[in-house]
C-alpha atoms as a PDB file:
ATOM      1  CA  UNK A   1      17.316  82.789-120.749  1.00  0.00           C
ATOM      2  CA  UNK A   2      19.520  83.591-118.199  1.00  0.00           C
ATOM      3  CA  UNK A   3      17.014  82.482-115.235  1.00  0.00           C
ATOM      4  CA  UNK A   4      16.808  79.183-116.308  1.00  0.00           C
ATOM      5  CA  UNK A   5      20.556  78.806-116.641  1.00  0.00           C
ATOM      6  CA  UNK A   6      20.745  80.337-113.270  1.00  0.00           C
ATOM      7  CA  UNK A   7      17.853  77.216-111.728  1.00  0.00           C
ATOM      8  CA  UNK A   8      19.838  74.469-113.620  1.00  0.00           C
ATOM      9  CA  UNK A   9      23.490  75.662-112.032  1.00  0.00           C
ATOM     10  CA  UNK A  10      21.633  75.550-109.032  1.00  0.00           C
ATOM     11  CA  UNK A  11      20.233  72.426-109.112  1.00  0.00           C
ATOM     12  CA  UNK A  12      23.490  70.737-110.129  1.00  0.00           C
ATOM     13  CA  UNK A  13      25.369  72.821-107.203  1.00  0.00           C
ATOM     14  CA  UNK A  14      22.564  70.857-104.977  1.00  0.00           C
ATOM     15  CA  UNK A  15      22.938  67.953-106.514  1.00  0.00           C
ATOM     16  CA  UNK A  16      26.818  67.887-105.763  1.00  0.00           C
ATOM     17  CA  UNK A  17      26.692  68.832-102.005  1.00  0.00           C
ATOM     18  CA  UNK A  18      24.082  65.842-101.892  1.00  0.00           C
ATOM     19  CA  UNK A  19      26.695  63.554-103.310  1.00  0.00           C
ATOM     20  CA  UNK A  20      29.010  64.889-100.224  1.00  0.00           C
ATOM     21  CA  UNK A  21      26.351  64.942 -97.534  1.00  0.00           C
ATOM     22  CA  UNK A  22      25.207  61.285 -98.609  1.00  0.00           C
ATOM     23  CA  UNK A  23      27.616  59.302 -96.716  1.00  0.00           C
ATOM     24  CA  UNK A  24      27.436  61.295 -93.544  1.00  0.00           C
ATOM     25  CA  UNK A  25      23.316  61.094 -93.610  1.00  0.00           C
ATOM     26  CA  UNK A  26      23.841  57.499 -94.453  1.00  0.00           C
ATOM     27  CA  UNK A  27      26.764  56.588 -91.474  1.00  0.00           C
ATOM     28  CA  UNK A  28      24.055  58.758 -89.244  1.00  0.00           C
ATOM     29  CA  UNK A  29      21.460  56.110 -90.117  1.00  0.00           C
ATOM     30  CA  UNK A  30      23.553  53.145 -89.216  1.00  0.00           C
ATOM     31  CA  UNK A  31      24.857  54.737 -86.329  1.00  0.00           C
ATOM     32  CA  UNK A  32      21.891  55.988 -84.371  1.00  0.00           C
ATOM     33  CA  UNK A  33      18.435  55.143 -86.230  1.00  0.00           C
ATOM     34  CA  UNK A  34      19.250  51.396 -86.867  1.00  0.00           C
ATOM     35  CA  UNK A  35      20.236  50.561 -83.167  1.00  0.00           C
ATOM     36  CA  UNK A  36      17.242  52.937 -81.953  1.00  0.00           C
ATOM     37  CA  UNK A  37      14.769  50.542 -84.051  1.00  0.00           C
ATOM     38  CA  UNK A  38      16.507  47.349 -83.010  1.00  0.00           C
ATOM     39  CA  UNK A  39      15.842  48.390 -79.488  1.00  0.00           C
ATOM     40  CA  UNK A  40      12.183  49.254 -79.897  1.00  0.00           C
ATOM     41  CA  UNK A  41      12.058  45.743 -81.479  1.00  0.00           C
ATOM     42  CA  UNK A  42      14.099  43.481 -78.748  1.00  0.00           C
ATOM     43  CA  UNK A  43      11.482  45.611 -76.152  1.00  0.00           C
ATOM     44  CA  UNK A  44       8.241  44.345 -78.043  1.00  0.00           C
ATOM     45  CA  UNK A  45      10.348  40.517 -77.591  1.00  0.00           C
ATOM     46  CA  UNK A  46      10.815  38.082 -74.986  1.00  0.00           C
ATOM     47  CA  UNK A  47      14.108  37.280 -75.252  1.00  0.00           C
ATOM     48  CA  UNK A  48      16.175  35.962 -72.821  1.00  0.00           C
ATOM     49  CA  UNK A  49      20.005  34.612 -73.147  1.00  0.00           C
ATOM     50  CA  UNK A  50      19.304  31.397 -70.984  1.00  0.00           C
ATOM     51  CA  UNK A  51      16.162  30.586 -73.025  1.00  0.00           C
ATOM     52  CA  UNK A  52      16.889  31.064 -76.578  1.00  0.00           C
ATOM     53  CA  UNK A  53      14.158  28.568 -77.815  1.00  0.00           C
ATOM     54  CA  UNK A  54      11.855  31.077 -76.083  1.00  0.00           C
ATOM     55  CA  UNK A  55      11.801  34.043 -78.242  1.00  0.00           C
ATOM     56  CA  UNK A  56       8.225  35.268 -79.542  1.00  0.00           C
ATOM     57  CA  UNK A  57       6.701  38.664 -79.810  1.00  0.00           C
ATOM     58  CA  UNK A  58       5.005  39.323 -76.057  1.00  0.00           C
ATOM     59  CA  UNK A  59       3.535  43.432 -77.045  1.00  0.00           C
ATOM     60  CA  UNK A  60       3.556  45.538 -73.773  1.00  0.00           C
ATOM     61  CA  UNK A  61       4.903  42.843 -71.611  1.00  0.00           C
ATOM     62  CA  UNK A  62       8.341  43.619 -70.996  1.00  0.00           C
ATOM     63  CA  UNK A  63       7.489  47.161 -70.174  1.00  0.00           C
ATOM     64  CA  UNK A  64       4.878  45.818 -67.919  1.00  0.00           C
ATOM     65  CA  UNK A  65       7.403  44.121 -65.956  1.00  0.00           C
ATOM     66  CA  UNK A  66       9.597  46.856 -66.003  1.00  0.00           C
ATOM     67  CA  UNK A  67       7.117  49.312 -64.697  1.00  0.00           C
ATOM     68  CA  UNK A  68       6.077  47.065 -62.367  1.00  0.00           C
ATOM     69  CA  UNK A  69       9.987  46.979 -60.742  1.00  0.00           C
ATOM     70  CA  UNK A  70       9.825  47.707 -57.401  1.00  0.00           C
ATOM     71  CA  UNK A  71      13.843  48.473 -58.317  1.00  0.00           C
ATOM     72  CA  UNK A  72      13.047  51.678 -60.581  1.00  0.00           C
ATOM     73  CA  UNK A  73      11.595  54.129 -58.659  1.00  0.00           C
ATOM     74  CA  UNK A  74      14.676  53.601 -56.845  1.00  0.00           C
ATOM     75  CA  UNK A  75      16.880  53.981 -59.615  1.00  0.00           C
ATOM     76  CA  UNK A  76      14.990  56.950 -61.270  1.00  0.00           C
ATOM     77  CA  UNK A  77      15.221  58.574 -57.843  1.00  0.00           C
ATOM     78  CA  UNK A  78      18.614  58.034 -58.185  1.00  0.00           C
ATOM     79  CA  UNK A  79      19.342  58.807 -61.782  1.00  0.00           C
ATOM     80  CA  UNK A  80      17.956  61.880 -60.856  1.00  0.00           C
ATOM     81  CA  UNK A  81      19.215  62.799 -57.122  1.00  0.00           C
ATOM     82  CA  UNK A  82      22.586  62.315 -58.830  1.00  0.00           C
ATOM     83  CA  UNK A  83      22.214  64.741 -61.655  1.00  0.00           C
ATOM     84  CA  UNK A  84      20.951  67.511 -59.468  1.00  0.00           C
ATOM     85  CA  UNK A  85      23.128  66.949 -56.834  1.00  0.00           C
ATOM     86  CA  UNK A  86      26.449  67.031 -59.442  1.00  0.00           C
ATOM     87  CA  UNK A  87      25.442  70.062 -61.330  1.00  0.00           C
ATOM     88  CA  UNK A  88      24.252  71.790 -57.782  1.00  0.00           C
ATOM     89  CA  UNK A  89      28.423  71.278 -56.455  1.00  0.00           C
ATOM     90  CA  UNK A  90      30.100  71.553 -60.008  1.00  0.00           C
ATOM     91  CA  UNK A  91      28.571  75.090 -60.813  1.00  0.00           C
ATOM     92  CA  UNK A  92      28.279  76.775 -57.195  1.00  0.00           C
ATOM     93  CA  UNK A  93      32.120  75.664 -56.580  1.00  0.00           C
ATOM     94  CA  UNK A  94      33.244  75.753 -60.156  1.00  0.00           C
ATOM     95  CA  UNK A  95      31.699  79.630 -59.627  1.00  0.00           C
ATOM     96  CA  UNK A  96      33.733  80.042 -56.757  1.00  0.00           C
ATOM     97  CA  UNK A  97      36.607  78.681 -58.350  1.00  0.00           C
ATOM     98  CA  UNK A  98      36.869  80.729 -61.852  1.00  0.00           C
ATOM     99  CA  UNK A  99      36.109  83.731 -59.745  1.00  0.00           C
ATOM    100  CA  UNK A 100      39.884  82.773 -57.677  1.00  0.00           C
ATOM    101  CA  UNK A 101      41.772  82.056 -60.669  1.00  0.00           C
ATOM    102  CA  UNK A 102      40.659  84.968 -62.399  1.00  0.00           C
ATOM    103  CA  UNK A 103      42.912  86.867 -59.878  1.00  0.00           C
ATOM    104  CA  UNK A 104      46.622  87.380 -59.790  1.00  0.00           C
ATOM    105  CA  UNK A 105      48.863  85.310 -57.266  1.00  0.00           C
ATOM    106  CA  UNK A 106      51.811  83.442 -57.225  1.00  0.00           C
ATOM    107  CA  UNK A 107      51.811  80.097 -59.268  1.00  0.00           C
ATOM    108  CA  UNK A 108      48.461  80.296 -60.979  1.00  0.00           C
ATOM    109  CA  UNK A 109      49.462  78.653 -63.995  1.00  0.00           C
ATOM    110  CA  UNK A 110      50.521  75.731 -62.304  1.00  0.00           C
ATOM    111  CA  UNK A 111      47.043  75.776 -60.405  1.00  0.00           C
ATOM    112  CA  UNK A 112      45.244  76.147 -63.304  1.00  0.00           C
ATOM    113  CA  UNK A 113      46.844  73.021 -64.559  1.00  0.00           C
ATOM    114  CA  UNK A 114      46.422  71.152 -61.302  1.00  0.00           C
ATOM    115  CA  UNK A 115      43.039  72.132 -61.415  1.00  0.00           C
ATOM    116  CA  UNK A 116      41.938  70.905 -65.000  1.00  0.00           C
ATOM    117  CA  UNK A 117      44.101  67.446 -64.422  1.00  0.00           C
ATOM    118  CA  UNK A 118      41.122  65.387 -63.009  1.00  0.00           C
ATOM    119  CA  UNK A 119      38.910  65.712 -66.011  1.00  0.00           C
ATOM    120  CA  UNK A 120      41.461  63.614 -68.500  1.00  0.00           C
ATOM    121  CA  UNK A 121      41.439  61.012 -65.911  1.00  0.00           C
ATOM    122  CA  UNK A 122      39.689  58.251 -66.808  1.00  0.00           C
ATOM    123  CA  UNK A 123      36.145  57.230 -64.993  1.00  0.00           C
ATOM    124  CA  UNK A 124      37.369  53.863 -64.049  1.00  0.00           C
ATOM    125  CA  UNK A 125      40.461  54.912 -62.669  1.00  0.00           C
ATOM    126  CA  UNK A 126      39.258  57.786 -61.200  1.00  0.00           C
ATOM    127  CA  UNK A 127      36.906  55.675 -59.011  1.00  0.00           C
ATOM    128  CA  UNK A 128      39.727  53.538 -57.777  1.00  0.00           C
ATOM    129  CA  UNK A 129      41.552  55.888 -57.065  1.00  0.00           C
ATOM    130  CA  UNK A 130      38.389  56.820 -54.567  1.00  0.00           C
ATOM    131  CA  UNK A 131      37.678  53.810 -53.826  1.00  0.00           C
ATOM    132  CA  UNK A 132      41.010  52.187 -52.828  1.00  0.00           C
ATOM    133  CA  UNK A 133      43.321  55.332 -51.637  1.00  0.00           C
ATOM    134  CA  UNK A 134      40.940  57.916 -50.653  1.00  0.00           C
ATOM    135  CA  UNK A 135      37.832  56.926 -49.041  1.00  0.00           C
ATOM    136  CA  UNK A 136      38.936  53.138 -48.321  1.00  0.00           C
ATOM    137  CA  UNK A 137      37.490  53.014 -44.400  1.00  0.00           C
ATOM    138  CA  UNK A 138      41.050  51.450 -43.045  1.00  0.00           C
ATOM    139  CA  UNK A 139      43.745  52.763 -45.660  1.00  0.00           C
ATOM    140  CA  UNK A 140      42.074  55.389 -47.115  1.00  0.00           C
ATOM    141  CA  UNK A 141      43.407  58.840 -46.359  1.00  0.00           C
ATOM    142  CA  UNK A 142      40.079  60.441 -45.192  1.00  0.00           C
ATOM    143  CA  UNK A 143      40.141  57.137 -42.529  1.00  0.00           C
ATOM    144  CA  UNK A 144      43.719  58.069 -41.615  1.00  0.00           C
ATOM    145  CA  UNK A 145      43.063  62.167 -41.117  1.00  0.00           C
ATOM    146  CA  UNK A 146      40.114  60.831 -39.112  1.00  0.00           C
ATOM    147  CA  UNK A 147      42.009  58.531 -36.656  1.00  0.00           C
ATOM    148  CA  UNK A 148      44.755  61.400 -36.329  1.00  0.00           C
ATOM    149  CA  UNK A 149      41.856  63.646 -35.172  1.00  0.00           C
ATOM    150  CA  UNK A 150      39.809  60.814 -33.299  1.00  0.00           C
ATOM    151  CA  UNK A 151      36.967  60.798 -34.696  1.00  0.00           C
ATOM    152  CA  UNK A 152      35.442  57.211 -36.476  1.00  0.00           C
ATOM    153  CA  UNK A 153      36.249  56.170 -39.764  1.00  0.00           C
ATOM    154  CA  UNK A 154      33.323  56.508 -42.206  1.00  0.00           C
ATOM    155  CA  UNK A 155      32.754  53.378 -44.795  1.00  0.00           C
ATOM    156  CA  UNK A 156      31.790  55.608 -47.655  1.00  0.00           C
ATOM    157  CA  UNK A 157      30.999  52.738 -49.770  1.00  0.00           C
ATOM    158  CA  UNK A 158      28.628  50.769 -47.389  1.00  0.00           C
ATOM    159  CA  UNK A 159      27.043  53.993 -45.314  1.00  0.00           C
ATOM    160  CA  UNK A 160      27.087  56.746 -48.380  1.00  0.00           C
ATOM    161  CA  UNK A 161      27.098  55.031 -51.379  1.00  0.00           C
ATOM    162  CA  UNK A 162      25.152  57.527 -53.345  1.00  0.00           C
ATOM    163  CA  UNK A 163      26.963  60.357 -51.636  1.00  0.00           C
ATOM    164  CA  UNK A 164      30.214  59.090 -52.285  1.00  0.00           C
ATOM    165  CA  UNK A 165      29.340  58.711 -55.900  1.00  0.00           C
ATOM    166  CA  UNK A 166      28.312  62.253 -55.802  1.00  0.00           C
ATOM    167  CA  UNK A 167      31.791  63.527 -54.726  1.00  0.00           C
ATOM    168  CA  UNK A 168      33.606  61.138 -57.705  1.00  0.00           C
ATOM    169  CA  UNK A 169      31.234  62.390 -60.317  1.00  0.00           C
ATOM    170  CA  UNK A 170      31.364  65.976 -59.041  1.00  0.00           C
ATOM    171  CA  UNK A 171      35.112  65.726 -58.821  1.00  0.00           C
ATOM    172  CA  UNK A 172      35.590  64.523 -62.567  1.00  0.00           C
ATOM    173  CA  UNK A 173      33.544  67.518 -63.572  1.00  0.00           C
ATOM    174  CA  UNK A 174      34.161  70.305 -61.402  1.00  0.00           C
ATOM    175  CA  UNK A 175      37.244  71.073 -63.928  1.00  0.00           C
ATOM    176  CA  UNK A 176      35.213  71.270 -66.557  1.00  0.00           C
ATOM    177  CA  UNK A 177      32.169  73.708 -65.225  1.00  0.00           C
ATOM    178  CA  UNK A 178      35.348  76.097 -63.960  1.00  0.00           C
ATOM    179  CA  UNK A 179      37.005  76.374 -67.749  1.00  0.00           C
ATOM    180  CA  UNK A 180      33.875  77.095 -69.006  1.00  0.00           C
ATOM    181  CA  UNK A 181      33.095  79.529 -66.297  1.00  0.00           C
ATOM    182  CA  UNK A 182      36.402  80.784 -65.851  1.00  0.00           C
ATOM    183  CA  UNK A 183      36.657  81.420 -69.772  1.00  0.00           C
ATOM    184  CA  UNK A 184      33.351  83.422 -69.317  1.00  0.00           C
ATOM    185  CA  UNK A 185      34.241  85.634 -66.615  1.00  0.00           C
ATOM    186  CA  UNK A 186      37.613  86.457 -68.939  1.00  0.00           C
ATOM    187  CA  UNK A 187      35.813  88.410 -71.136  1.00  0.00           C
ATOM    188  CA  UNK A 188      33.663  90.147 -69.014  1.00  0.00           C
ATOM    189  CA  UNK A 189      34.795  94.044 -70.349  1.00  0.00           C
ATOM    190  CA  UNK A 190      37.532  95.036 -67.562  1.00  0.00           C
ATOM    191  CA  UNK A 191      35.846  98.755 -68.170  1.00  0.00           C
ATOM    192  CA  UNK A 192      32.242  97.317 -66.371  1.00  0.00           C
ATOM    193  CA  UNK A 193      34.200  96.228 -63.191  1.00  0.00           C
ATOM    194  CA  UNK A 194      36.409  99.237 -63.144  1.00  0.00           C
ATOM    195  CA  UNK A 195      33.336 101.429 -63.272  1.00  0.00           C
ATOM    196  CA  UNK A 196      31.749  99.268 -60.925  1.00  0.00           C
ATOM    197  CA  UNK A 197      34.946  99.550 -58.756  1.00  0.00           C
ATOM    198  CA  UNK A 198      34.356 103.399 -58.752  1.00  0.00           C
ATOM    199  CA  UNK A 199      31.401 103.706 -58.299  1.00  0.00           C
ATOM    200  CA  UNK A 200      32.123 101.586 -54.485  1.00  0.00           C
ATOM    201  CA  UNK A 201      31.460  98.353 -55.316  1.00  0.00           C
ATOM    202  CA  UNK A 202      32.938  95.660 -52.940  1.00  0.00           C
ATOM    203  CA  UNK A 203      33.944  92.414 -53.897  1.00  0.00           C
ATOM    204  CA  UNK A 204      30.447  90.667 -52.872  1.00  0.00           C
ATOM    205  CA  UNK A 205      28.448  93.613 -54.958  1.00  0.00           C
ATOM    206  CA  UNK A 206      30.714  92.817 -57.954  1.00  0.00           C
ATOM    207  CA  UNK A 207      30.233  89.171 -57.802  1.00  0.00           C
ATOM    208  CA  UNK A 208      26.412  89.524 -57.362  1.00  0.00           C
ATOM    209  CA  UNK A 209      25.636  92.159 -59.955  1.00  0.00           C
ATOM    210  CA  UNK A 210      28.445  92.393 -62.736  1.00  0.00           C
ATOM    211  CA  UNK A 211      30.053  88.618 -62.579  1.00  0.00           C
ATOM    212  CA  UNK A 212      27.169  86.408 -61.306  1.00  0.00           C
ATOM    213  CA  UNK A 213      24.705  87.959 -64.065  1.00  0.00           C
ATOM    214  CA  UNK A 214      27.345  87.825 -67.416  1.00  0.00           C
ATOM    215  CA  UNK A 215      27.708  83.969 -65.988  1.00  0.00           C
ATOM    216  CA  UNK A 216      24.153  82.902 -66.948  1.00  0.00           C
ATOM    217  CA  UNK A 217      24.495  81.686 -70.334  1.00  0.00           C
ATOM    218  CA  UNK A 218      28.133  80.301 -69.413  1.00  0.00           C
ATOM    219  CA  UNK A 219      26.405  78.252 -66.414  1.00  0.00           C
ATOM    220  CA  UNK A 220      23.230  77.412 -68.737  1.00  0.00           C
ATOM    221  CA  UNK A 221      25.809  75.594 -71.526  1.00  0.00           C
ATOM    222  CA  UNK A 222      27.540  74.002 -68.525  1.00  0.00           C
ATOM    223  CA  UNK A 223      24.626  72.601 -66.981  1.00  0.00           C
ATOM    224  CA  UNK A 224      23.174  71.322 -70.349  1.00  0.00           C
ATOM    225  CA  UNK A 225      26.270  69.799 -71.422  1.00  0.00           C
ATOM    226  CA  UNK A 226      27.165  67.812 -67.844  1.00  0.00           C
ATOM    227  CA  UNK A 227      23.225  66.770 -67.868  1.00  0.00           C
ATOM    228  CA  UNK A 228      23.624  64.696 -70.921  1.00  0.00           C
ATOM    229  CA  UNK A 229      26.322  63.050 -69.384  1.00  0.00           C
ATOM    230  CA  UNK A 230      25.619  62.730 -66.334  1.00  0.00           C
ATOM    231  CA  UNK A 231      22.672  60.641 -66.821  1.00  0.00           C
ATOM    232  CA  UNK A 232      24.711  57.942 -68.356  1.00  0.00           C
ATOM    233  CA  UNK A 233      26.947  57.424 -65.296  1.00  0.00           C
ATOM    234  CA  UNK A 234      28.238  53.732 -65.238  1.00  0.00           C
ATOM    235  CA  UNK A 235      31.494  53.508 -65.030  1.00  0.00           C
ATOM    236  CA  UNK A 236      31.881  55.111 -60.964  1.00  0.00           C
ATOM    237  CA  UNK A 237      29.205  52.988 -59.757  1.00  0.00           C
ATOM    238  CA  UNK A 238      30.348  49.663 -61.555  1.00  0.00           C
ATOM    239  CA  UNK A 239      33.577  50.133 -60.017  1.00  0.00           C
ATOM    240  CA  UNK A 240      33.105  51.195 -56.283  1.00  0.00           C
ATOM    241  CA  UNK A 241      29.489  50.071 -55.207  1.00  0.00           C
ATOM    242  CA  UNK A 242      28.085  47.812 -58.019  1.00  0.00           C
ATOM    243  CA  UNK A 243      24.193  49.621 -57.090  1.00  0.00           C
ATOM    244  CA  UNK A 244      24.399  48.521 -53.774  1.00  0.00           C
ATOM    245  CA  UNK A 245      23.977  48.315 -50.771  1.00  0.00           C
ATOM    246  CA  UNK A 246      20.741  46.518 -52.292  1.00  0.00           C
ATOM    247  CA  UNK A 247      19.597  49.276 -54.891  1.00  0.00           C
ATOM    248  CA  UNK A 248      20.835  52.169 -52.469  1.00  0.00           C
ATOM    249  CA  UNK A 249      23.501  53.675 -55.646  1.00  0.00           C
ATOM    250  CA  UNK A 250      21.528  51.958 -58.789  1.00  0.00           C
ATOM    251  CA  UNK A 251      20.649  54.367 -61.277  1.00  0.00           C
ATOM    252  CA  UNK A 252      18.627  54.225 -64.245  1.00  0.00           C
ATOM    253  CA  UNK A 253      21.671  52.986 -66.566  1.00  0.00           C
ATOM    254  CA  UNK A 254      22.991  50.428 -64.049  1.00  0.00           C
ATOM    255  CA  UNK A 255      19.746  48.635 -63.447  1.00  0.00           C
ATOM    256  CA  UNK A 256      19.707  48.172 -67.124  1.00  0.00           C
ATOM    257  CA  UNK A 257      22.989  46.592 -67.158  1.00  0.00           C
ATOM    258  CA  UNK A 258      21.498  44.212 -64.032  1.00  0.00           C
ATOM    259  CA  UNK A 259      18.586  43.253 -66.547  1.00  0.00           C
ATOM    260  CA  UNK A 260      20.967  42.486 -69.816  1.00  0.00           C
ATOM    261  CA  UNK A 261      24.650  41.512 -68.009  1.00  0.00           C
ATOM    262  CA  UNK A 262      23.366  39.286 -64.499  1.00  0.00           C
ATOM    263  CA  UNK A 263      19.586  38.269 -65.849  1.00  0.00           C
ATOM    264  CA  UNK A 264      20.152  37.443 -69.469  1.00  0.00           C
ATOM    265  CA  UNK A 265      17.114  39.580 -70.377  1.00  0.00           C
ATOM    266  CA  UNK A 266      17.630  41.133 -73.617  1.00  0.00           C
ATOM    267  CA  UNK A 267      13.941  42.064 -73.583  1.00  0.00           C
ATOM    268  CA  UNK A 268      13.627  43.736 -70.354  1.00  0.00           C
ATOM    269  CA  UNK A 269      16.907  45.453 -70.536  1.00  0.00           C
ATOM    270  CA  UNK A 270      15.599  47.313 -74.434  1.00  0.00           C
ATOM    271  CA  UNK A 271      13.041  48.314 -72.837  1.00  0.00           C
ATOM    272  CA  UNK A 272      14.979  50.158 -70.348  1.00  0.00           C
ATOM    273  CA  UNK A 273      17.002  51.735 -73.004  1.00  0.00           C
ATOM    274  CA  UNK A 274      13.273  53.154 -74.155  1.00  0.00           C
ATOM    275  CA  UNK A 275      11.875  54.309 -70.752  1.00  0.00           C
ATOM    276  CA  UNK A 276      15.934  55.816 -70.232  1.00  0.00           C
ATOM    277  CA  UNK A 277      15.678  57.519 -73.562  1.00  0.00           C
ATOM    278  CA  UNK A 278      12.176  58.769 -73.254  1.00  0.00           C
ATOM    279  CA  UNK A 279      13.462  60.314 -69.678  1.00  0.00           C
ATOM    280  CA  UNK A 280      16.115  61.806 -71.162  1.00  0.00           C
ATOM    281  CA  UNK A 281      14.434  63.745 -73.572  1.00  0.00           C
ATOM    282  CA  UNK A 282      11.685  64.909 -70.840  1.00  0.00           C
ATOM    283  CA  UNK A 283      14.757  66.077 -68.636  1.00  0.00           C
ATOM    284  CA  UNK A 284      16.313  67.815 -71.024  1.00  0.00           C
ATOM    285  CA  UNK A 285      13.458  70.002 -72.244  1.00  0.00           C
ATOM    286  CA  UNK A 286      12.262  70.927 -69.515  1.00  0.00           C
ATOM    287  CA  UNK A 287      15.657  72.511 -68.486  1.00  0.00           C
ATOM    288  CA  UNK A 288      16.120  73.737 -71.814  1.00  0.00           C
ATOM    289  CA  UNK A 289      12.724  75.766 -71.015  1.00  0.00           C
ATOM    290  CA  UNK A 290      14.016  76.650 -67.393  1.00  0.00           C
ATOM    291  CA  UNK A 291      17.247  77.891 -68.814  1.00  0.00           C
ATOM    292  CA  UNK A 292      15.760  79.966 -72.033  1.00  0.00           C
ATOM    293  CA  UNK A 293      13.388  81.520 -69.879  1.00  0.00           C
ATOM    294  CA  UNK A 294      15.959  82.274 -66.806  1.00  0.00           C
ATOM    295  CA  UNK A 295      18.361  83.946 -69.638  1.00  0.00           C
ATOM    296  CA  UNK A 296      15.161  85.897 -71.431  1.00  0.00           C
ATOM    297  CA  UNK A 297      14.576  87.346 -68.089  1.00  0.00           C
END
């Protein structure tokens, strides 16, 4: 007798956590699954703002178009020039970086704080701050250090676009990629590098074969978690560039935003959301595989 007792307190401990997991599964289902299917749907449409009497299933169509672009290799090529580019700057400087403030020297707490500011600043103001007081090309302080030395002013925004938006983003983030590493190389065991130290270790040998190597999975979480965000960038190049010069700074998420916001074109623009998500997940596995097997070896 005692079994079945055992199976029915089970199945009424189940049946409780069910009653508690049931509104999270169900909020999870609005949130996510019911937009997801509304987009597949508005992709299979044509539906555009500034013909609503024209609405009608059209298949294919709209992705037809949208493959068709001549404006997304551009932006895919973007999307992904910008990624790469970020997470190249934010983890070889934010390497650099934890491996300073690790050390001991006058006023590193307030460095440390100076340091971590930029990542609570706000995309949008961050990029005017860029934009207006930094790389401005006549009242911008890069055009005024340039003058003093005389040398041209550069118009970031008009000659650079994508490499200016590389320096925001990278900016914004290089905080975060130094925490995490930073927090990594803090508990590294002080007894490897002392026996490193004695056995005559430099401080290039210690970076390259005690720090660099306890880094990995620190730099794989760092890259994985800046990747997911980074290929949602809209806010920098609203703000500074709007995708232009022509589709010079458009990425993947702002040529989107051209086909719902400027054409109108529900349709189109859902099925951008599908090719963006379907990239997105092809991205991310692939390094997820890169990074598994770099930390197995």
């Amino acid at each position: 007798m005692p079994a079945p007792r055992a199976a029915s307190t089970a199945h009424r401990g189940r049946d409780k956590t069910l009653g508690l997991k049931l509104p999270t599964i169900i909020l999870l289902l609005v949130w996510s699954v019911v937009p997801l299917v509304m987009t597949l749907w508005y992709s299979l449409q044509r539906y555009n703002l500034l013909s609503p009497g024209e609405r009608g299933f059209v298949g294919f169509d709209n992705y037809s178009f949208l493959l068709t672009d001549p404006g997304l290799a551009s932006a895919i090529w973007n999307t992904l020039l910008l990624v790469v580019a970020v997470l190249v700057i934010t983890v070889a400087i934010g390497t650099l970086l934890a491996v300073l403030f690790d050390q001991d020297f006058f006023g590193r707490g307030v460095a440390r704080v100076l340091l971590i500011a930029p990542f609570f600043v706000m995309p949008t103001v961050s990029a005017l701050i860029w934009k207006n007081l930094l790389m401005h090309p006549v009242n911008g302080l890069f055009a005024f250090l340039l003058r003093g030395i005389g040398l041209p002013t550069i118009d970031w925004f008009a000659d650079y676009p994508l490499t200016a938006i590389v320096i925001i983003v990278a900016w914004q983030w290089l905080p975060f990629a130094t925490l995490i590493l930073l927090t990594a190389i803090q508990a590294l065991d002080p007894e490897r590098k002392e026996a490193a130290r004695m056995d005559g270790a430099g401080p290039i040998s210690m970076f390259f074969f005690i720090i660099l190597p306890h880094l990995g999975r620190a730099i794989s979480v760092v890259i994985m978690i800046e990747m997911l965000f980074l290929l949602s960038i809209f806010a920098e190049i609203f703000v500074t560039t709007s995708g232009g010069p022509g589709m010079a700074s458009t990425n993947l998420p702002f040529l989107i935003y051209r086909y719902a916001l400027l054409d109108f074109d529900v349709g189109g623009a859902s099925a951008g959301g599908v090719l963006a998500i379907v990239l997105a997940n092809i991205v991310a596995i692939f390094f997820m595989r890169f990074l598994s097997r770099s930390i197995e070896a």
